[in-house]
Protein backbone atom coordinates (compact mmCIF):
# COMPACT_ATOMS: atom_id res chain seq x y z
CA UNK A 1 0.00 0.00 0.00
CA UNK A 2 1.01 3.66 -0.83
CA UNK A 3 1.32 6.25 2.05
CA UNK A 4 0.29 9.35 1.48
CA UNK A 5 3.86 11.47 1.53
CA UNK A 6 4.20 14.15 4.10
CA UNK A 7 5.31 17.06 1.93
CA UNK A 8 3.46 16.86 -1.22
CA UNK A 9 6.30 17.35 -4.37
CA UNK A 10 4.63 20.37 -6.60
CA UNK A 11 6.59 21.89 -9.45
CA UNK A 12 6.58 25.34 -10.92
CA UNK A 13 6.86 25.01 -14.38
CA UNK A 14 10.69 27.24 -14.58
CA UNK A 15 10.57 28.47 -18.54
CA UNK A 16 9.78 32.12 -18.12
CA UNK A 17 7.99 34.31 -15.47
CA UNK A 18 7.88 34.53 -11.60
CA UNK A 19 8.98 31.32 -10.42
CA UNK A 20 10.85 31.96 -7.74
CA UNK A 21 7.85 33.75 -6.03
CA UNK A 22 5.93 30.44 -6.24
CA UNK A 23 8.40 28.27 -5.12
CA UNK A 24 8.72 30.16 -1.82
CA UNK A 25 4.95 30.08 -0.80
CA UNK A 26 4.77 26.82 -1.93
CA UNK A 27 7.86 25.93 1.10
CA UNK A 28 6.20 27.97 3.24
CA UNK A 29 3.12 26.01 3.67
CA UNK A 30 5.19 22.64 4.08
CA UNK A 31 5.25 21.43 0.50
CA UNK A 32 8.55 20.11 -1.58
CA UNK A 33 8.54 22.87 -4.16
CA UNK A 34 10.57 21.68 -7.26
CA UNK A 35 11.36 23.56 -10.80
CA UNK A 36 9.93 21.68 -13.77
CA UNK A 37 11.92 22.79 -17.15
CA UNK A 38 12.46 19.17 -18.59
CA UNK A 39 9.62 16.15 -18.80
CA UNK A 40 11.37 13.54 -16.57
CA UNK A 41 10.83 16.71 -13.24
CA UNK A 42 7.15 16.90 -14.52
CA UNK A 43 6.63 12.94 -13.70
CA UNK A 44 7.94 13.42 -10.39
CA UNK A 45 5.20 15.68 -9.24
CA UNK A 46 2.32 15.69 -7.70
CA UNK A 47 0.73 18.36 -8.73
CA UNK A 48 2.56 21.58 -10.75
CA UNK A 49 2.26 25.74 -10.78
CA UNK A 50 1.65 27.21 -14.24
CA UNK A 51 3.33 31.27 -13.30
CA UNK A 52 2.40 34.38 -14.60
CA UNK A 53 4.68 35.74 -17.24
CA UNK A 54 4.11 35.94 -20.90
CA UNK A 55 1.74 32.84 -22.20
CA UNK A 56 2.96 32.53 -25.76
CA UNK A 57 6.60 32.50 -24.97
CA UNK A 58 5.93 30.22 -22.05
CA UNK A 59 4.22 27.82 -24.50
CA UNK A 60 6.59 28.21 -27.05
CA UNK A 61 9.44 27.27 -24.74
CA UNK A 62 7.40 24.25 -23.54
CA UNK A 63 6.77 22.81 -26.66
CA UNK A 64 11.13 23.72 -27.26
CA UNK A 65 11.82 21.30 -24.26
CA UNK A 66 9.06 18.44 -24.95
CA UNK A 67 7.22 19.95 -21.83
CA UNK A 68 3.74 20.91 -23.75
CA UNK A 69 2.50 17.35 -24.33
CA UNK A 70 3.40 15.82 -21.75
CA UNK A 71 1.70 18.42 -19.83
CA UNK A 72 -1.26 18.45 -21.64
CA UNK A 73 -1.13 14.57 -20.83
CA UNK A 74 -0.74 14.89 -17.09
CA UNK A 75 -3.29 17.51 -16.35
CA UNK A 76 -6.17 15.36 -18.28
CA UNK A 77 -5.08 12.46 -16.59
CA UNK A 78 -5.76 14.39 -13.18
CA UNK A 79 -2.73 15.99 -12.08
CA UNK A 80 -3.77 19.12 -10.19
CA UNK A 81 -2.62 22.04 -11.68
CA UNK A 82 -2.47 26.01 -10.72
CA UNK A 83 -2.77 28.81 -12.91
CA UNK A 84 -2.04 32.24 -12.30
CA UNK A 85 -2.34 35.00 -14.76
CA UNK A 86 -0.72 33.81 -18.25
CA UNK A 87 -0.96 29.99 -16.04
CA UNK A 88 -5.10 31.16 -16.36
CA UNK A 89 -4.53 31.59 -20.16
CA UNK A 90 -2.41 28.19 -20.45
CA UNK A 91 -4.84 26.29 -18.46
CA UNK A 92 -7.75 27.69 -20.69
CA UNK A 93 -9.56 25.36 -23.27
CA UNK A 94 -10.29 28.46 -25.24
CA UNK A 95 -8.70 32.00 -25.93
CA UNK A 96 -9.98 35.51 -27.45
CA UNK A 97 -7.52 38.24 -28.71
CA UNK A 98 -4.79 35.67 -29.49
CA UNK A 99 -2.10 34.46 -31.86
CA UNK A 100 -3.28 32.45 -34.57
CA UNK A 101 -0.68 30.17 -33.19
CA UNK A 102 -1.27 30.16 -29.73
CA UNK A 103 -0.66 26.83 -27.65
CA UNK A 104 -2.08 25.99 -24.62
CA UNK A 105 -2.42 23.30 -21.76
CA UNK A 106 -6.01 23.10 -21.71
CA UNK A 107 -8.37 21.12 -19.41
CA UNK A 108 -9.83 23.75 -17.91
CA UNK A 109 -13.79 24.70 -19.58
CA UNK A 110 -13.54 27.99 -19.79
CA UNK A 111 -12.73 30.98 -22.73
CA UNK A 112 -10.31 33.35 -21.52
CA UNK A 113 -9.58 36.56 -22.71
CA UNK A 114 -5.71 37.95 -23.07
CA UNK A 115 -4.59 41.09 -21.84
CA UNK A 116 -8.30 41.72 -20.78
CA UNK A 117 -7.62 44.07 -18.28
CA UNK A 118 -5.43 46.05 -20.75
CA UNK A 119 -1.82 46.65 -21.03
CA UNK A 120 1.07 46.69 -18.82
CA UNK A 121 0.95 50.15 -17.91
CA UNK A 122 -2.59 49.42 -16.54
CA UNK A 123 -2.17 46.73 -14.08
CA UNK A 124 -3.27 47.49 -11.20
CA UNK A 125 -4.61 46.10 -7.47
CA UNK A 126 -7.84 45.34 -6.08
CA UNK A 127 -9.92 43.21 -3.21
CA UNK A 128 -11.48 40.25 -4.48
CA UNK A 129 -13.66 37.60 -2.09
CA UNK A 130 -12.90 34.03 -3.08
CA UNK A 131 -14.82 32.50 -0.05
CA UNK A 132 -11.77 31.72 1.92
CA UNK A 133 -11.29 32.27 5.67
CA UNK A 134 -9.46 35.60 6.79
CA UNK A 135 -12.13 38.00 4.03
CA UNK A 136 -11.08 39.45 0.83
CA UNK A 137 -7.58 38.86 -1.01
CA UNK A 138 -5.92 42.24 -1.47
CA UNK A 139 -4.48 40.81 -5.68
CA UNK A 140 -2.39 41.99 -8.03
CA UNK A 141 -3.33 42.15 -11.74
CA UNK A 142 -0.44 43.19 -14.35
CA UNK A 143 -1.47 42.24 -17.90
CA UNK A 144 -4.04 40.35 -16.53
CA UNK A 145 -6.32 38.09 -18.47
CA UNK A 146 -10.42 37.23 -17.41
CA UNK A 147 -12.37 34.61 -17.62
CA UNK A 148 -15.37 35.28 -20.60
CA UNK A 149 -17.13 32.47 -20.37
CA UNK A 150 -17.11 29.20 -17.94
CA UNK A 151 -18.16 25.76 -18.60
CA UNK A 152 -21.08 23.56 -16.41
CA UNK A 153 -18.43 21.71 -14.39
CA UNK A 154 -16.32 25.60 -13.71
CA UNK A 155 -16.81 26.90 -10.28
CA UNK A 156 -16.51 30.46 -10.29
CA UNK A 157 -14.39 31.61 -7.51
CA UNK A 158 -14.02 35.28 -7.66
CA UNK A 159 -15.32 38.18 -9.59
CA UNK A 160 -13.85 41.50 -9.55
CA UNK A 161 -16.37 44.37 -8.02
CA UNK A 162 -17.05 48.17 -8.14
CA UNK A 163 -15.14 49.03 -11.15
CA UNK A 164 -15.38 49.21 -14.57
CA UNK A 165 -14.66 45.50 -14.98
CA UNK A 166 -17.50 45.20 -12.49
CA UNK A 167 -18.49 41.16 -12.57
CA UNK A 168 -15.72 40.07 -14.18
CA UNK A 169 -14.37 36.32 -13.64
CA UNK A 170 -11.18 36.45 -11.99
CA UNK A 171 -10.78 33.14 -10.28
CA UNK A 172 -11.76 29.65 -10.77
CA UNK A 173 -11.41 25.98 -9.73
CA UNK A 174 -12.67 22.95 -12.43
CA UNK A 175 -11.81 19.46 -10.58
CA UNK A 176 -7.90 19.91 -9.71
CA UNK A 177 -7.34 22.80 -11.35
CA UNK A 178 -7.19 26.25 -10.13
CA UNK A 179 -6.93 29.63 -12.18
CA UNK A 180 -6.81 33.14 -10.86
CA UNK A 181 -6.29 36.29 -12.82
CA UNK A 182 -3.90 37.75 -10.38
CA UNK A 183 -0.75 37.19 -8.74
CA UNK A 184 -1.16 35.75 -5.27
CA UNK A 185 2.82 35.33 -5.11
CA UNK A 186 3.75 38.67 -5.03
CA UNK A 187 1.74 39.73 -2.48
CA UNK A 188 2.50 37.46 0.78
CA UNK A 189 -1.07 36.23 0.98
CA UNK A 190 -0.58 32.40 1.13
CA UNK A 191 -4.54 31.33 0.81
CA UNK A 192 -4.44 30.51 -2.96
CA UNK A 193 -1.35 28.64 -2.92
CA UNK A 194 -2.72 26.77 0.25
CA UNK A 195 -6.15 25.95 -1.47
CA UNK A 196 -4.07 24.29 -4.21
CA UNK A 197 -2.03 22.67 -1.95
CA UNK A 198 -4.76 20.82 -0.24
CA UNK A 199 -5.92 19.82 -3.18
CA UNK A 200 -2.92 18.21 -4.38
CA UNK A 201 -2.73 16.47 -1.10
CA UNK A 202 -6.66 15.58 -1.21
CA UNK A 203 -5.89 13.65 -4.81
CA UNK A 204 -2.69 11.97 -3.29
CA UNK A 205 -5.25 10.44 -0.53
CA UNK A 206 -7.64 9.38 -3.31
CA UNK A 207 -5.29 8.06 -5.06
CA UNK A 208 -3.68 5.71 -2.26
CA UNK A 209 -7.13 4.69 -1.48
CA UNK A 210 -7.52 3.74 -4.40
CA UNK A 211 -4.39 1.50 -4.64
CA UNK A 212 -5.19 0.28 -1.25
CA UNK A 213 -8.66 -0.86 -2.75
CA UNK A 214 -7.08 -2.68 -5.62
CA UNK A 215 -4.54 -4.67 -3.45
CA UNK A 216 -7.45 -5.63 -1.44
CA UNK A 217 -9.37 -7.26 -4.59
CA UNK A 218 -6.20 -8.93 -5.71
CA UNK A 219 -5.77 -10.51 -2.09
């Protein structure tokens, strides 16, 4: 039988964009944060970070080191995955205002538009409610995309209020993976992070029961 490890292993996929921000949280709330650039460090996960940065070169560089299918592989096969900002555009089944040549991850049911917010020069920071103990999340959106349209299965977690983007979708969860709009990283506030990493550690549990299920009926 399987145990359930201690510190869950979750990458940070490490091609472009603020990994380093990620991996600390990620340590901080007792998980084994790891880098991902090259296929063989995505198998050894248990779950991975998608960071923000710039989505087509991210995707670009994945599909460079072999890292796109395989990822695309893992995450429909149930790997829990976290997106934030370009990770939300990855993560998306569908995109508006893109490259004709776009890539993506996929899995998540959802159309996400790039840039939405507008352009670097008009990121900016705002409170958005996500449900979670300890009120509002004070987030950061540079560049930021939003979420257009979800799917049946999407749970919309956050919406941005009392602005001109009034309503907008700025966080969700679909299954085992997570997307927000902003950049919980760079602003201290742990909660996101810790959401996903329950969730990684929820699926390692259903997974060992699982196993522990199937050794039973082959006793």
């Amino acid at each position: 039988m399987s145990a359930t490890p201690a510190r869950p292993v979750v990458g940070v996929l490490a091609l472009q964009g603020d990994v380093r921000e990620h991996l600390a949280t990620l340590a901080a709330l007792g998980a084994e944060p790891v880098a991902v650039r090259r296929p063989e460090e995505l198998a050894a996960v248990h779950g991975i970070v998608l960071p923000g940065g710039e989505s087509t070169t991210i995707a670009k560089l994945a599909a460079r080191s072999g890292l796109l299918q395989p990822l695309r592989r893992a995450v429909r096969a149930g790997l829990p995955a976290y997106g934030s900002c370009a990770g939300m555009i990855l993560l998306a089944d569908r995109i508006l205002d893109a490259p004709p040549d776009q890539e993506t991850v996929g899995g998540l049911d959802v159309t996400v538009r790039r840039n939405a917010f507008g352009r670097q020069v008009d990121s900016f920071e705002s409170e958005v409610d996500l449900g979670l103990d300890g009120g509002p999340l004070h987030a950061v959106f540079i560049r930021a995309p939003w979420v257009e349209k979800a799917g049946a299965d999407v749970r919309v977690l956050g919406r941005i209020v009392g602005d001109a983007a009034d309503g907008r979708i700025v966080a969700v969860r679909q299954g085992n993976l997570v997307a927000t709009s902003f950049h919980p990283e760079l602003t201290g506030d742990r909660r996101v992070h810790a959401l996903f990493v329950d969730i990684v550690r929820a699926h390692l549990a259903e997974q060992a029961g699982a196993e522990a299920g199937n050794e039973e009926g082959q006793a």
